[in-house]
Protein backbone atom coordinates (compact mmCIF):
# COMPACT_ATOMS: atom_id res chain seq x y z
CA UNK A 1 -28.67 -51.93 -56.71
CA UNK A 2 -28.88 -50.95 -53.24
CA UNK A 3 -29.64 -46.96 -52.36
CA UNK A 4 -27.17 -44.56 -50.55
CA UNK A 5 -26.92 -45.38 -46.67
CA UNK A 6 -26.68 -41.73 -45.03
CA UNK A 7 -25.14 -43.82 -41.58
CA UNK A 8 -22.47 -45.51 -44.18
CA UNK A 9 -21.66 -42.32 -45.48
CA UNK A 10 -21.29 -40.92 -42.09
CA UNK A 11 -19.23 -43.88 -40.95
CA UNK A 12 -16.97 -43.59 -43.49
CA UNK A 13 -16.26 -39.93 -42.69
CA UNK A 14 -16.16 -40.60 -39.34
CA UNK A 15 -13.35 -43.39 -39.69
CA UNK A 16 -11.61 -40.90 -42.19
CA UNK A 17 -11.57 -38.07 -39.49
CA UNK A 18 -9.90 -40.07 -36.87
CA UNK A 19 -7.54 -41.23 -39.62
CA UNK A 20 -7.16 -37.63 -41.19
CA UNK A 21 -6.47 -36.54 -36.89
CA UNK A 22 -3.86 -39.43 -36.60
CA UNK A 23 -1.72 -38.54 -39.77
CA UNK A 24 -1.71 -35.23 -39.05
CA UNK A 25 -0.63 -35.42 -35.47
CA UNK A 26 2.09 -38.26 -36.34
CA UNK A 27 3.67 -35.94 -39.66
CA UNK A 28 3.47 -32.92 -37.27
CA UNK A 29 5.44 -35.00 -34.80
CA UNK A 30 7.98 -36.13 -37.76
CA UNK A 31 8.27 -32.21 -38.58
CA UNK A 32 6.06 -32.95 -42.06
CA UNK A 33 3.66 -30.52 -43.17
CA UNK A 34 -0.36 -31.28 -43.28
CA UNK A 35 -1.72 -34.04 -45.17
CA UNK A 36 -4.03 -32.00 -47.22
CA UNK A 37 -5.11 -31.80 -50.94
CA UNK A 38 -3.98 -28.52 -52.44
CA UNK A 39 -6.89 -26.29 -53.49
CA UNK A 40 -6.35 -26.97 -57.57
CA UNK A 41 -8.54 -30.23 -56.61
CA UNK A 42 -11.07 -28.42 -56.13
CA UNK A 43 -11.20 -27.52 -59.66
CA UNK A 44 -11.27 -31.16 -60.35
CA UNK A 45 -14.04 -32.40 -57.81
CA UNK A 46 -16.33 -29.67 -58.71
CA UNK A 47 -15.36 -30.57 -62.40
CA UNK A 48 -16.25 -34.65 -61.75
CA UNK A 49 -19.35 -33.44 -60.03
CA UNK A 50 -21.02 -31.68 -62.62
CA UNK A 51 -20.27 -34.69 -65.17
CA UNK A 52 -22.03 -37.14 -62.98
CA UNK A 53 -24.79 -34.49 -62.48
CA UNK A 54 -24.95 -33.95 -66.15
CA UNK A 55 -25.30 -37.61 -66.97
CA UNK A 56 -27.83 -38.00 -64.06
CA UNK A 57 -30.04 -35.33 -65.80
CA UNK A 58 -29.70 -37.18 -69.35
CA UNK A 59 -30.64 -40.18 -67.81
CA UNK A 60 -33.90 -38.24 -65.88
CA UNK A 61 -34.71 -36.70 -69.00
CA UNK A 62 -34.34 -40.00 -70.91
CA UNK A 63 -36.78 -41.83 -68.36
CA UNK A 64 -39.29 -38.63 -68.68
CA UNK A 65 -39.53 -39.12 -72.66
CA UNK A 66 -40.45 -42.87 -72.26
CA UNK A 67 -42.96 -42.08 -69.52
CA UNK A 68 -44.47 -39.21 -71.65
CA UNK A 69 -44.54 -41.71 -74.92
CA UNK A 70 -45.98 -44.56 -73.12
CA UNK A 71 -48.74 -41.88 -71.67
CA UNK A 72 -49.38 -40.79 -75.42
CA UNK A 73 -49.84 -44.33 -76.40
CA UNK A 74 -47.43 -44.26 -78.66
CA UNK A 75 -44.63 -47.41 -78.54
CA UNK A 76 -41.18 -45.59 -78.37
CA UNK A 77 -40.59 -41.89 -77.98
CA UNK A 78 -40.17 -39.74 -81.25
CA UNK A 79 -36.01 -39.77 -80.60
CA UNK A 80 -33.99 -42.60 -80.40
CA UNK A 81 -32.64 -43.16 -76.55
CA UNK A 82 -29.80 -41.49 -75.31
CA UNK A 83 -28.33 -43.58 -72.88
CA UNK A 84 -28.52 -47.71 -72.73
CA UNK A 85 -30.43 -48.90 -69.16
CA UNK A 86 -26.76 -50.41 -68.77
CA UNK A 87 -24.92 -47.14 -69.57
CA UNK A 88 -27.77 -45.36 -66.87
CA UNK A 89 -27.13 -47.86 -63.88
CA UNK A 90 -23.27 -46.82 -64.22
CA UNK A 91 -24.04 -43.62 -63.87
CA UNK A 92 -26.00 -44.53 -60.72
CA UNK A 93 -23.06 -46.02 -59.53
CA UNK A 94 -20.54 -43.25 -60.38
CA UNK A 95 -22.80 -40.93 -58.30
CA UNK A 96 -22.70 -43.17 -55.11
CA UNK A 97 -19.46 -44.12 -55.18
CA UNK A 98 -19.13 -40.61 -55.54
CA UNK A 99 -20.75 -39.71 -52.70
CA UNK A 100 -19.02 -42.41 -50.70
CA UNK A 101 -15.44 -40.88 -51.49
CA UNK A 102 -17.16 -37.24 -51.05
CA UNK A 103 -17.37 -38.50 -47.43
CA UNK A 104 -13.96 -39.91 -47.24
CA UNK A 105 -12.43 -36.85 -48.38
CA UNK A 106 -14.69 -34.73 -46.37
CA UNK A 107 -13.67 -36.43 -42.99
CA UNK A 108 -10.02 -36.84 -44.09
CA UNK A 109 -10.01 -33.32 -44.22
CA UNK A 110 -12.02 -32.63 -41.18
CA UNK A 111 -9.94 -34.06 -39.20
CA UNK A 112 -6.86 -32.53 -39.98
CA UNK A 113 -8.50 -29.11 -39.28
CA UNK A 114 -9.59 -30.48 -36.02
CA UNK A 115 -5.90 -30.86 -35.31
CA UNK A 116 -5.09 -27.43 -36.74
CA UNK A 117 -7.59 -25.36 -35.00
CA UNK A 118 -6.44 -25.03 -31.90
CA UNK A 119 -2.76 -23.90 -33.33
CA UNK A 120 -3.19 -22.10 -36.75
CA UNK A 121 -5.42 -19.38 -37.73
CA UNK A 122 -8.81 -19.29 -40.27
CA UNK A 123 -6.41 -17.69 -42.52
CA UNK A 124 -3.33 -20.14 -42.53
CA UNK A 125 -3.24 -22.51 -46.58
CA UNK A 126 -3.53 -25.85 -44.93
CA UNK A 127 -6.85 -24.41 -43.35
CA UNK A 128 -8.33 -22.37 -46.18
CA UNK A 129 -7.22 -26.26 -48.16
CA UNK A 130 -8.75 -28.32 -45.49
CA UNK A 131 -12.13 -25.80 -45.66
CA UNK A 132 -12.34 -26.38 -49.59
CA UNK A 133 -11.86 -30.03 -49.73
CA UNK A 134 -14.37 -30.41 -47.16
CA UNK A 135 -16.91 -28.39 -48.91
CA UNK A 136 -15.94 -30.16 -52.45
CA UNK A 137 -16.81 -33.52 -50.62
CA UNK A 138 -19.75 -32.24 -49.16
CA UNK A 139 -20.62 -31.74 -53.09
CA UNK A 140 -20.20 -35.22 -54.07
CA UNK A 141 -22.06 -36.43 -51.19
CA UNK A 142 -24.90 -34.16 -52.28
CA UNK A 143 -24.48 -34.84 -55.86
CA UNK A 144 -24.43 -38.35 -55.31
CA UNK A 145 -28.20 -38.15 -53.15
CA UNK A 146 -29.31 -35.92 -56.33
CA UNK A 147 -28.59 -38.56 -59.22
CA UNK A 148 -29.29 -41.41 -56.81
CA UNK A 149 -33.38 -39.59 -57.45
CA UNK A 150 -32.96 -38.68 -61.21
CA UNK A 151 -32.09 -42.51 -62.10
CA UNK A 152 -35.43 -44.28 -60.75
CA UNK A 153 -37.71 -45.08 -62.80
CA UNK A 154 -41.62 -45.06 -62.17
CA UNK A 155 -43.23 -48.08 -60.84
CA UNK A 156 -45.07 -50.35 -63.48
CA UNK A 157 -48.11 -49.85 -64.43
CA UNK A 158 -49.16 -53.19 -65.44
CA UNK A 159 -46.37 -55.31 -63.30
CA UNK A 160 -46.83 -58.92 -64.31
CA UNK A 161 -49.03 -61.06 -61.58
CA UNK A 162 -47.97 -64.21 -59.79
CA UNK A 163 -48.39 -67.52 -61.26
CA UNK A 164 -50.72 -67.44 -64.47
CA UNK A 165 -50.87 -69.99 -66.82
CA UNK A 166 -50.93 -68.71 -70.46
CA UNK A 167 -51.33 -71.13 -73.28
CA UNK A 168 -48.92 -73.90 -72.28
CA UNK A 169 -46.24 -71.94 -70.65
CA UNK A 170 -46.41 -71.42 -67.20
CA UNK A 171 -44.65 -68.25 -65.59
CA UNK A 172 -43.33 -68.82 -62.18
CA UNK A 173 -43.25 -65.82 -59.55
CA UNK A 174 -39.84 -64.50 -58.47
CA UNK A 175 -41.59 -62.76 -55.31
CA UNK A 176 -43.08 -59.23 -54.90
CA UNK A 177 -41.55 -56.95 -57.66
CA UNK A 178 -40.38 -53.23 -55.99
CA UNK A 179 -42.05 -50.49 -56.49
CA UNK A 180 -39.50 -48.64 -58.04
CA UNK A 181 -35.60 -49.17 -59.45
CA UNK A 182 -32.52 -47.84 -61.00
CA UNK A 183 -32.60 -46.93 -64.46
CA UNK A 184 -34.04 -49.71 -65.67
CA UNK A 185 -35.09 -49.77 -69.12
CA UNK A 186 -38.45 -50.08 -70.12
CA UNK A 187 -39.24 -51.77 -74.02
């Protein structure tokens, strides 16, 4: 699994703020209102954030009781696993596509304000809407980065070498193993 791209991210939410300018301008034209999300979705991106975060934080703590086991010498920790590797990775991936529709909504929104600056004040709904839903993505971007960290795992200690021969199998060497991964499960 690949890692967060901060120049994708800002890509994206640069491509959404010319869209986000566009719309606006061409409704406004039309005689439509703003192309904004109302403020109630705030509730609900703060309320997706803090699910992914939660899960990120089970899988960290998952990962730290393995670590601390194998350290103790002993072969699995004291309480059964939490979370599958599988069930970690898609929590990887909920935080970073999280983060990449953080930035999509972030720019949407920031570039309808930058066509209602010049004309409406700090204090007009589509503003105080555009404000929130660019802080709420700015969340999920941030969220994203955080669980992105709390799902690696520590590099192996004892990572297996190139080509060995042991008894009459022969292991073949699928190139230099990273240093570190995603929530990969160690048995």
């Amino acid at each position: 699994m690949s890692r967060l791209r901060p120049l994708w991210l800002l890509i994206i939410a640069a491509a959404a703020a010319l869209g986000g300018l566009l719309a606006t301008a061409l409704m406004a034209s039309a005689g439509f209102g703003s192309p904004v999300l109302p403020r109630t979705s705030l509730i609900t991106l703060l309320g997706i954030a803090l699910i992914i975060l939660t899960l990120g934080l089970l899988v960290y703590r998952d990962q730290r009781q393995i670590a601390r086991a194998a350290e103790q010498g002993l072969r699995a920790p004291r309480t059964p696993r939490r979370l599958h590797p599988l069930q970690a990775v898609r929590v990887v991936a909920a935080g970073q596509a999280g983060a990449y529709a953080g930035a999509l909504i972030a720019g949407w929104h920031a570039g309808v304000l930058m066509d209602l600056m010049p004309s409406v004040s700090l204090t007009a709904p589509t503003v105080i809407s555009s404000l929130l839903m660019i802080t709420g993505g700015a969340i999920w971007v941030i969220i994203g980065f955080v669980v992105e960290l709390l799902c690696r795992i520590p590099p192996d200690e004892n990572p297996p070498e190139g080509d060995r021969t042991e008894g009459r199998e022969r292991r073949r060497s699928t190139g230099s193993i990273p240093e570190e991964g995603y929530a990969r499960g160690t048995h």
